[in-house]
PDB file of N, CA and C in Angstrom:
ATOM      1  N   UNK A   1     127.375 122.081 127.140  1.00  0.00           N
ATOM      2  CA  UNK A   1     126.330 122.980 127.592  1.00  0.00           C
ATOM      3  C   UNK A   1     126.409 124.324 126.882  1.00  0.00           C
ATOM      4  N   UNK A   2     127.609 124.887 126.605  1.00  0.00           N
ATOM      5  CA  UNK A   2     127.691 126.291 125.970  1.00  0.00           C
ATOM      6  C   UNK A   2     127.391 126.200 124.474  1.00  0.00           C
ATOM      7  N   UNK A   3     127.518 125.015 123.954  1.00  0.00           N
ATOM      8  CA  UNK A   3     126.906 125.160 122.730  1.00  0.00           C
ATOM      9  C   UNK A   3     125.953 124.553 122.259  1.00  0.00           C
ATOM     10  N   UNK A   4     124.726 123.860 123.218  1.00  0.00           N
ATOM     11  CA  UNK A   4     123.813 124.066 123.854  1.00  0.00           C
ATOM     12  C   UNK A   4     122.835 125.581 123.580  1.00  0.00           C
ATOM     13  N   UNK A   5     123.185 126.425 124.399  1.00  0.00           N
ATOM     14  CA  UNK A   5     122.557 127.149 124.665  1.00  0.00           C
ATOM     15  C   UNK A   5     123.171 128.269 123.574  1.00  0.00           C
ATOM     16  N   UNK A   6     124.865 128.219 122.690  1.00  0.00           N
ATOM     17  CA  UNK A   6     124.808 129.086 121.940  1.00  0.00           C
ATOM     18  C   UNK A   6     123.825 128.634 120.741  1.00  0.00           C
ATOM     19  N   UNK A   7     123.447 127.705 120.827  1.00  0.00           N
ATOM     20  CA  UNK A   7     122.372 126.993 119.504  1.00  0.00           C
ATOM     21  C   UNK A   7     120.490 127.492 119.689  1.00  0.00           C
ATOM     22  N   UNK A   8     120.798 127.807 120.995  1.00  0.00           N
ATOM     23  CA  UNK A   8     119.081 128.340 121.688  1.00  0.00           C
ATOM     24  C   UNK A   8     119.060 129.723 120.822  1.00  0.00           C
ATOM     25  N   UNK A   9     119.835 130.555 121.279  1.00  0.00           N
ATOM     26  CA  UNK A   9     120.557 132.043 121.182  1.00  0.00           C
ATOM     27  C   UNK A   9     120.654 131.735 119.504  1.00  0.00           C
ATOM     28  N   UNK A  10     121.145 131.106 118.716  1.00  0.00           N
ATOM     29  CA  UNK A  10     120.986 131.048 117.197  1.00  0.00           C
ATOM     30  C   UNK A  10     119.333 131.041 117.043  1.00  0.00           C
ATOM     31  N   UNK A  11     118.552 130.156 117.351  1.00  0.00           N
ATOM     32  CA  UNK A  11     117.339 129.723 117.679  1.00  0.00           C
ATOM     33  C   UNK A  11     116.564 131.200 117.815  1.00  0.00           C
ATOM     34  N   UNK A  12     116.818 131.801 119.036  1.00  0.00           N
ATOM     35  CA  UNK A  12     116.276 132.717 119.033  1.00  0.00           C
ATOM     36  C   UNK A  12     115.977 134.220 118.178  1.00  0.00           C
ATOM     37  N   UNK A  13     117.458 133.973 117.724  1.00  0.00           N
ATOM     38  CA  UNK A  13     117.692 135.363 116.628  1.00  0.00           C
ATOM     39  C   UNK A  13     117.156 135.256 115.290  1.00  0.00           C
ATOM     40  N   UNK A  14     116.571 133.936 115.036  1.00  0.00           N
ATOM     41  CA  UNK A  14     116.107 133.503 113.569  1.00  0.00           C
ATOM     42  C   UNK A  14     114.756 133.885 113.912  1.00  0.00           C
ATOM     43  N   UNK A  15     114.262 133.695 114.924  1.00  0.00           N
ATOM     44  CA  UNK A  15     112.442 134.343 115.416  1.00  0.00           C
ATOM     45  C   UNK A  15     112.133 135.872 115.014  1.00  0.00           C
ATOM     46  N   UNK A  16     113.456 136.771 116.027  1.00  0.00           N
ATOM     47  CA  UNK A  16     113.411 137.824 116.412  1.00  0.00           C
ATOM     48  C   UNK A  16     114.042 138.701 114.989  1.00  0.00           C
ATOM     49  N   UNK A  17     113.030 139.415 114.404  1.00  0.00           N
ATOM     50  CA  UNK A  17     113.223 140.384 112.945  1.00  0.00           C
ATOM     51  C   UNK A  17     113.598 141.706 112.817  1.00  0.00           C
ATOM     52  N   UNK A  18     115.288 141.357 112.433  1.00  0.00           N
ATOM     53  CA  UNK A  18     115.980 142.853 112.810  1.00  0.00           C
ATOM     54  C   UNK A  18     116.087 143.153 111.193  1.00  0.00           C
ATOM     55  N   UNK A  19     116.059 144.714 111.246  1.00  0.00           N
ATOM     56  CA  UNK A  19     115.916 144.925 109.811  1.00  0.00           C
ATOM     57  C   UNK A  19     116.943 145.100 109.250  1.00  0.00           C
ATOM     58  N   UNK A  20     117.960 145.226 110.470  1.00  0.00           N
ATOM     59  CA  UNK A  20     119.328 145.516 109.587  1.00  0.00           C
ATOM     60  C   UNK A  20     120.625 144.490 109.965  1.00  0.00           C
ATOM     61  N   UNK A  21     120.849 143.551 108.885  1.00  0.00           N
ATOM     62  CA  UNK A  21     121.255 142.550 109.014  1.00  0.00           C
ATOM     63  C   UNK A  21     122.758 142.811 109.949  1.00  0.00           C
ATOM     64  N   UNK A  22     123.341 144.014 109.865  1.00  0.00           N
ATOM     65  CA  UNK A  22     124.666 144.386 110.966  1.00  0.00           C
ATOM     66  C   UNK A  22     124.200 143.968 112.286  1.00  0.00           C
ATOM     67  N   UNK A  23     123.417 144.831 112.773  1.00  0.00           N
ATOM     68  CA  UNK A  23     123.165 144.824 114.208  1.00  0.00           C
ATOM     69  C   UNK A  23     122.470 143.292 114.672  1.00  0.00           C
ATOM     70  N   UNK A  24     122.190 142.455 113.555  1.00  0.00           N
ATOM     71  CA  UNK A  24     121.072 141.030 114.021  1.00  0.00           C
ATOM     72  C   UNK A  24     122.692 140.912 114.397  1.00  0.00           C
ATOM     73  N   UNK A  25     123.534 140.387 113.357  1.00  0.00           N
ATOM     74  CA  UNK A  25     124.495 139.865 113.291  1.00  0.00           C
ATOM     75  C   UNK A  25     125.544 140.265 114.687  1.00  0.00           C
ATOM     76  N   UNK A  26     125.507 141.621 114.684  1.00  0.00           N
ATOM     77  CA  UNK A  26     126.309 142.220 116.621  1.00  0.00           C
ATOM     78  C   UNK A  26     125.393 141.739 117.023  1.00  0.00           C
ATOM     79  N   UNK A  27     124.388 141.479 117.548  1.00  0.00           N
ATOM     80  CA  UNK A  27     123.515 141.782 118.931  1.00  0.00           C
ATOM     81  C   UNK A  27     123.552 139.881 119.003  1.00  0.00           C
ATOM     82  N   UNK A  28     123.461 139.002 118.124  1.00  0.00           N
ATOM     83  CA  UNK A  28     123.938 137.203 118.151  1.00  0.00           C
ATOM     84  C   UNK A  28     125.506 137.090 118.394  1.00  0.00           C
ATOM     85  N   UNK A  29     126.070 137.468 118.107  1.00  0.00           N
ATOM     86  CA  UNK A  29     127.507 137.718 118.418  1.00  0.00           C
ATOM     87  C   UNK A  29     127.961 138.389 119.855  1.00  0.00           C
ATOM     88  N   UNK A  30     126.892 139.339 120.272  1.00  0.00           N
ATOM     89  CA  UNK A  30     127.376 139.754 121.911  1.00  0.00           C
ATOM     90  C   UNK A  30     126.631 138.499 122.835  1.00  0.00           C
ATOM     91  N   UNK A  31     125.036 138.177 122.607  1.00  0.00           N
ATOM     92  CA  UNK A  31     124.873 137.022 123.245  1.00  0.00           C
ATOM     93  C   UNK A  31     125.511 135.790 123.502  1.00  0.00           C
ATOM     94  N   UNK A  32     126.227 135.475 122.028  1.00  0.00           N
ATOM     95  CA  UNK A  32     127.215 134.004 122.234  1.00  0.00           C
ATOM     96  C   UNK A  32     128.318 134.481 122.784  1.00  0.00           C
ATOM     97  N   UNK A  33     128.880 135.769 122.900  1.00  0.00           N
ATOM     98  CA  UNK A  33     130.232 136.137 123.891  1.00  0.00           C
ATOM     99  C   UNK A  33     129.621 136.309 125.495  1.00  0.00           C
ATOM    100  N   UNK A  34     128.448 136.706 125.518  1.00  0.00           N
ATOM    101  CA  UNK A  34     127.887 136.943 126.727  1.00  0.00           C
ATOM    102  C   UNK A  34     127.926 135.222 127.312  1.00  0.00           C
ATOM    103  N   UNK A  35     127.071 134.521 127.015  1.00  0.00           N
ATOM    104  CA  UNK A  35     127.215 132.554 126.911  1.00  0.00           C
ATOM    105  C   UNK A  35     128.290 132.306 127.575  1.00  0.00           C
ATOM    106  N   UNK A  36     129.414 131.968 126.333  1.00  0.00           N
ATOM    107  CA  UNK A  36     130.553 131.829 126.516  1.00  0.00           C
ATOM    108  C   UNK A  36     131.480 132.650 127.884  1.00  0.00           C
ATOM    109  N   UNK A  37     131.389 133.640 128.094  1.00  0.00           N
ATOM    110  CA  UNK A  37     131.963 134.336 129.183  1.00  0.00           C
ATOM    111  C   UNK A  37     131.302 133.812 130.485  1.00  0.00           C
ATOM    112  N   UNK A  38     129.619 133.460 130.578  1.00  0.00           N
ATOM    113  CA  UNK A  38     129.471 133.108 131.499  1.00  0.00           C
ATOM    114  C   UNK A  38     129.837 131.506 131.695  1.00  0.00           C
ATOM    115  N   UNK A  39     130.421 130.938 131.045  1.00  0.00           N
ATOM    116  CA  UNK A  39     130.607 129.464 131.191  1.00  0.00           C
ATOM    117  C   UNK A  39     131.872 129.797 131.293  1.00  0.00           C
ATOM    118  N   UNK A  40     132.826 130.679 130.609  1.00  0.00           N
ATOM    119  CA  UNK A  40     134.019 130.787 131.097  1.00  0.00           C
ATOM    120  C   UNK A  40     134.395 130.928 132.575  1.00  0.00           C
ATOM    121  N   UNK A  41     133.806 131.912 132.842  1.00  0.00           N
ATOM    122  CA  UNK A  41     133.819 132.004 134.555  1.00  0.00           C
ATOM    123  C   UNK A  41     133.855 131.098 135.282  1.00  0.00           C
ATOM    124  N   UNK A  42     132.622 130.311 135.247  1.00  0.00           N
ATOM    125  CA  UNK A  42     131.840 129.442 135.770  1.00  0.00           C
ATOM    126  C   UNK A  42     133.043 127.908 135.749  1.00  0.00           C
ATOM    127  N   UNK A  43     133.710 127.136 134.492  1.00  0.00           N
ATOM    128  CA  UNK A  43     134.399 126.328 134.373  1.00  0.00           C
ATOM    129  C   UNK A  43     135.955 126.785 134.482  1.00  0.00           C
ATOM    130  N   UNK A  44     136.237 127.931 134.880  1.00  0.00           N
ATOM    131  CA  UNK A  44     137.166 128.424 134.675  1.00  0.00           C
ATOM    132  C   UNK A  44     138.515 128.656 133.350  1.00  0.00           C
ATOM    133  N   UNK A  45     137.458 128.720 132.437  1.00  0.00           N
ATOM    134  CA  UNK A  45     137.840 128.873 131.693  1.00  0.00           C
ATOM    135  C   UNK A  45     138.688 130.345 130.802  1.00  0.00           C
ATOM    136  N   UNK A  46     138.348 131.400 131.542  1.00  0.00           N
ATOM    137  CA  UNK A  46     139.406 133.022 131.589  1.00  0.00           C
ATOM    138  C   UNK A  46     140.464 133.039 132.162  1.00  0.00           C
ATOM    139  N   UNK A  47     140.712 131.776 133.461  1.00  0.00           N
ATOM    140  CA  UNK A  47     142.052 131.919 134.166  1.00  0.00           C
ATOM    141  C   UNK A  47     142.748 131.346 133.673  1.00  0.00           C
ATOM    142  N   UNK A  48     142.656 130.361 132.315  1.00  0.00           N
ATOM    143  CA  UNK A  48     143.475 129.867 131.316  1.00  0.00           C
ATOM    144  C   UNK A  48     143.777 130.704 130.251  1.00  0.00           C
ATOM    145  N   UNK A  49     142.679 131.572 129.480  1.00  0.00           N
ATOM    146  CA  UNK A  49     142.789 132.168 128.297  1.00  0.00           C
ATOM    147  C   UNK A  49     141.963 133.874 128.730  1.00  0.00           C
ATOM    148  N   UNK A  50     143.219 134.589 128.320  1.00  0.00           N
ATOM    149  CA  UNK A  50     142.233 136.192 128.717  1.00  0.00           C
ATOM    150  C   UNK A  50     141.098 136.033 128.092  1.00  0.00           C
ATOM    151  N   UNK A  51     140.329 137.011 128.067  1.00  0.00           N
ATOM    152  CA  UNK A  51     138.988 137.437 127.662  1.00  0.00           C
ATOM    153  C   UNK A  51     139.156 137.612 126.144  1.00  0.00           C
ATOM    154  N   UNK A  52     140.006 138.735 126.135  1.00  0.00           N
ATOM    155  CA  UNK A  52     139.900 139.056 124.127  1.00  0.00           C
ATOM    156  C   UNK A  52     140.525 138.273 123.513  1.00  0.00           C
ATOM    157  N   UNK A  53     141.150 136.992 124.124  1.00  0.00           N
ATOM    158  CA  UNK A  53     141.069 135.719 123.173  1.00  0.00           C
ATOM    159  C   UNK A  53     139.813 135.269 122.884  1.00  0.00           C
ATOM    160  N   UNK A  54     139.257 134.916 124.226  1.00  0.00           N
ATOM    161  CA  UNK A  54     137.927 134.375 123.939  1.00  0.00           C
ATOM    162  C   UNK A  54     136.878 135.026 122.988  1.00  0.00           C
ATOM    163  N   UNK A  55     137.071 136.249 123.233  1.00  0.00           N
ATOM    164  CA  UNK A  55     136.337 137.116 122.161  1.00  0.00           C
ATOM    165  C   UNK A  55     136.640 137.282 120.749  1.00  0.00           C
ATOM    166  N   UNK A  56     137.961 136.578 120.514  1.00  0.00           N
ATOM    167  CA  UNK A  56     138.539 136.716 119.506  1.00  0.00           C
ATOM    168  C   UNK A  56     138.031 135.264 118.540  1.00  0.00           C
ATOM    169  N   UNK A  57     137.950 134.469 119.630  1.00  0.00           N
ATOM    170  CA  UNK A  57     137.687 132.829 118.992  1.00  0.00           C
ATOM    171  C   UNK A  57     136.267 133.110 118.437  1.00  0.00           C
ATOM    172  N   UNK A  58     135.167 133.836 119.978  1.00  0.00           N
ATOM    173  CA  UNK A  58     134.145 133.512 119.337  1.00  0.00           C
ATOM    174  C   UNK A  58     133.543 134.575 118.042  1.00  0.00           C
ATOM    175  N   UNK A  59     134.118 135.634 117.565  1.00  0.00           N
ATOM    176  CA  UNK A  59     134.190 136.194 116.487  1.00  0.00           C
ATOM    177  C   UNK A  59     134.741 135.360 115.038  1.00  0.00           C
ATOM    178  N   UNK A  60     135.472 134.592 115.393  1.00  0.00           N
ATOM    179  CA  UNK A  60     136.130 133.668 114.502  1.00  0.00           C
ATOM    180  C   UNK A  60     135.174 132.729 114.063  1.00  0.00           C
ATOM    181  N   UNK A  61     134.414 132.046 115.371  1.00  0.00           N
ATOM    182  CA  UNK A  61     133.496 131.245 115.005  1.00  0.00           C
ATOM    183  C   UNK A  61     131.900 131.499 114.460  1.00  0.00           C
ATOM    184  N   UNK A  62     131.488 132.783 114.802  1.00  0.00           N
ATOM    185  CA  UNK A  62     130.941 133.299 113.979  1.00  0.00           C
ATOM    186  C   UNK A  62     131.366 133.625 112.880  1.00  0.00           C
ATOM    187  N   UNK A  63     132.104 134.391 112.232  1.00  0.00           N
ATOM    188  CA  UNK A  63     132.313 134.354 110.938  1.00  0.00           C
ATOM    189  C   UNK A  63     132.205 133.200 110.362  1.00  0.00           C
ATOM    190  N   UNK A  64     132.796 132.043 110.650  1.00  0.00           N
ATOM    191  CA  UNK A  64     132.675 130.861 109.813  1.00  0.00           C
ATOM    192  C   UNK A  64     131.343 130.212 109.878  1.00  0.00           C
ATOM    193  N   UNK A  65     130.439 130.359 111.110  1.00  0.00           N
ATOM    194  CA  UNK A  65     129.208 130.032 110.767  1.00  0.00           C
ATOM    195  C   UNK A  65     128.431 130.425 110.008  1.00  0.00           C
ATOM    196  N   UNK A  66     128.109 131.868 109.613  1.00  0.00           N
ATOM    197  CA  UNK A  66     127.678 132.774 109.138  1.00  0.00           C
ATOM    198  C   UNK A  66     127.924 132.292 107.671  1.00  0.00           C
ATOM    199  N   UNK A  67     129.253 132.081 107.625  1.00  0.00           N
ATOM    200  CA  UNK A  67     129.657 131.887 105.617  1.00  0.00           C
ATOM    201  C   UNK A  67     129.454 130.641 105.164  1.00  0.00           C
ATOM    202  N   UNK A  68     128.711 129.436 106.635  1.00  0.00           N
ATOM    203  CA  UNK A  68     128.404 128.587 106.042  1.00  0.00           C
ATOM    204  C   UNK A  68     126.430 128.445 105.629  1.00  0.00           C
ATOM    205  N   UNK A  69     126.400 129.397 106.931  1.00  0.00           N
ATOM    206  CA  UNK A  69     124.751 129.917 106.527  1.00  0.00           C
ATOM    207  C   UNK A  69     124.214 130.185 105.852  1.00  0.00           C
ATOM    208  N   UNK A  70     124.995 131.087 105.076  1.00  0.00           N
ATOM    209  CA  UNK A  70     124.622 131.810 103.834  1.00  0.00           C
ATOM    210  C   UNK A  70     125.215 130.947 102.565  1.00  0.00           C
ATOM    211  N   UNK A  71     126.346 130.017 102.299  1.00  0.00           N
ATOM    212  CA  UNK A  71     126.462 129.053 101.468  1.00  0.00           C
ATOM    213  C   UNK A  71     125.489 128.136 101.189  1.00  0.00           C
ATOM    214  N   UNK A  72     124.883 127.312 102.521  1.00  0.00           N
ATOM    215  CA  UNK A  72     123.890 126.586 102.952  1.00  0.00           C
ATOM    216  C   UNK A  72     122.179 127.397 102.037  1.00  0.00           C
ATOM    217  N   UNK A  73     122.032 128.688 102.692  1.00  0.00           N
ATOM    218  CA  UNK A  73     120.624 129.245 101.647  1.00  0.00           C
ATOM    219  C   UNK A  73     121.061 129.126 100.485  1.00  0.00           C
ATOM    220  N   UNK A  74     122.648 129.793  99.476  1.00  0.00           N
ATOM    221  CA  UNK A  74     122.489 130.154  98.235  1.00  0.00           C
ATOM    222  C   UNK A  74     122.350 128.395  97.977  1.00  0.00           C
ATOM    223  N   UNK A  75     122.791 127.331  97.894  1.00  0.00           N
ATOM    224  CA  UNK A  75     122.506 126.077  97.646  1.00  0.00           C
ATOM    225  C   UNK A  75     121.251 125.932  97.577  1.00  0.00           C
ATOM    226  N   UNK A  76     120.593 126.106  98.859  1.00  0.00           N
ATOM    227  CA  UNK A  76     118.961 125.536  98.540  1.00  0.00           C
ATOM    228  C   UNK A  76     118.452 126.757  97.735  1.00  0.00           C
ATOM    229  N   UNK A  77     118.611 127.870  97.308  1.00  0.00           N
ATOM    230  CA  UNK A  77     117.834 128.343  96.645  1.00  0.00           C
ATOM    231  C   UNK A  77     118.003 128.402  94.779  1.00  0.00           C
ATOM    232  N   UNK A  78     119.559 128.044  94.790  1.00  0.00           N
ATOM    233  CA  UNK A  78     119.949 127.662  93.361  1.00  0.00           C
ATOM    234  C   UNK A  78     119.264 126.162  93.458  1.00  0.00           C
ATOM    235  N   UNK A  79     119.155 125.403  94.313  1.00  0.00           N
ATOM    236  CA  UNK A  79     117.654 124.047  93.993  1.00  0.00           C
ATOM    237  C   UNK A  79     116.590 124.254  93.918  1.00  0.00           C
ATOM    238  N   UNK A  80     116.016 124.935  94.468  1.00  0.00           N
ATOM    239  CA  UNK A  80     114.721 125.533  94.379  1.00  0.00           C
ATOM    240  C   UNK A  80     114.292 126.449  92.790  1.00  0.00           C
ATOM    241  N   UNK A  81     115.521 127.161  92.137  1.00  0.00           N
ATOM    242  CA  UNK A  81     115.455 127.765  91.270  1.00  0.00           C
ATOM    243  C   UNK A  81     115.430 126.442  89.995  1.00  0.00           C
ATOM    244  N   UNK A  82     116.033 125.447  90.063  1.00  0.00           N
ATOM    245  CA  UNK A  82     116.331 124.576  89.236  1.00  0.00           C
ATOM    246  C   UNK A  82     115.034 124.071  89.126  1.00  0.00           C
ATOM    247  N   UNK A  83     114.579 123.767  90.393  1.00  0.00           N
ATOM    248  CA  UNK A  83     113.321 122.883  90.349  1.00  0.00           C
ATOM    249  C   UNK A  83     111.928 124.228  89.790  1.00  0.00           C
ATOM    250  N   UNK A  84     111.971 124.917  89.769  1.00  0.00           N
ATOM    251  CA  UNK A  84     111.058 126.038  89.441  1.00  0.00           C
ATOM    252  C   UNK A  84     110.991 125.830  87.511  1.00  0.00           C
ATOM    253  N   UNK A  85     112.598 126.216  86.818  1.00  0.00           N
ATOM    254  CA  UNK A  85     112.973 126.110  85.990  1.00  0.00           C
ATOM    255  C   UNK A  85     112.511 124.758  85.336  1.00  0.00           C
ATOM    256  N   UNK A  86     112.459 123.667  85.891  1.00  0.00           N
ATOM    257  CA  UNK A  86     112.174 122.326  85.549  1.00  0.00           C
ATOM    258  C   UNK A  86     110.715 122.436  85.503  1.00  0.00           C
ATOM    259  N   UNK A  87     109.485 122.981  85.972  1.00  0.00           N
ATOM    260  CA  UNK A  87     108.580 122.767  85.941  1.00  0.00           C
ATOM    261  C   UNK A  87     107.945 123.622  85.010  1.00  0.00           C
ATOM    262  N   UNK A  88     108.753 124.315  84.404  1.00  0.00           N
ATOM    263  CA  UNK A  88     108.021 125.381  83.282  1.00  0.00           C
ATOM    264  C   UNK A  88     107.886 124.760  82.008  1.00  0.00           C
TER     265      UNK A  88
END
């Protein structure tokens, strides 16, 4: 369910047009800690692991999404460039 809804919250931030790629990037990053904290609660998942672990993971896991996001565009757009190149 939490990643679920951290995938809505991805979903949503790709709609919503922030001009400055820091704050898109904090303000998706406090929502998926916001998520996560409330499912922590909820499954009890803080009375196993403090909080600034959890905050620590899901910073972790953003970063690695993020560097696969942006791997993922430069790929399709070095194809897109190829195929541009090919048609000239």
């Amino acid at each position: 369910m939490a990643s679920v809804v951290c995938e809505v919250i991805k979903h949503m931030m790709y709609k919503i047009d922030i001009a400055n790629i820091y704050l898109g990037i904090l303000l998706h990053y406090l929502l998926v800690l916001a998520a996560v904290l409330i499912f922590g609660y909820a499954f009890n998942w803080v009375n196993q692991l403090p909080v600034y672990v959890l905050a620590g993971m899901c910073g972790v896991v953003l970063i690695l999404c993020c560097y696969l996001d942006i791997s993922r565009v430069k790929a399709d757009i070095d194809e897109i460039n190829g195929l541009c190149e090919n048609r000239l």
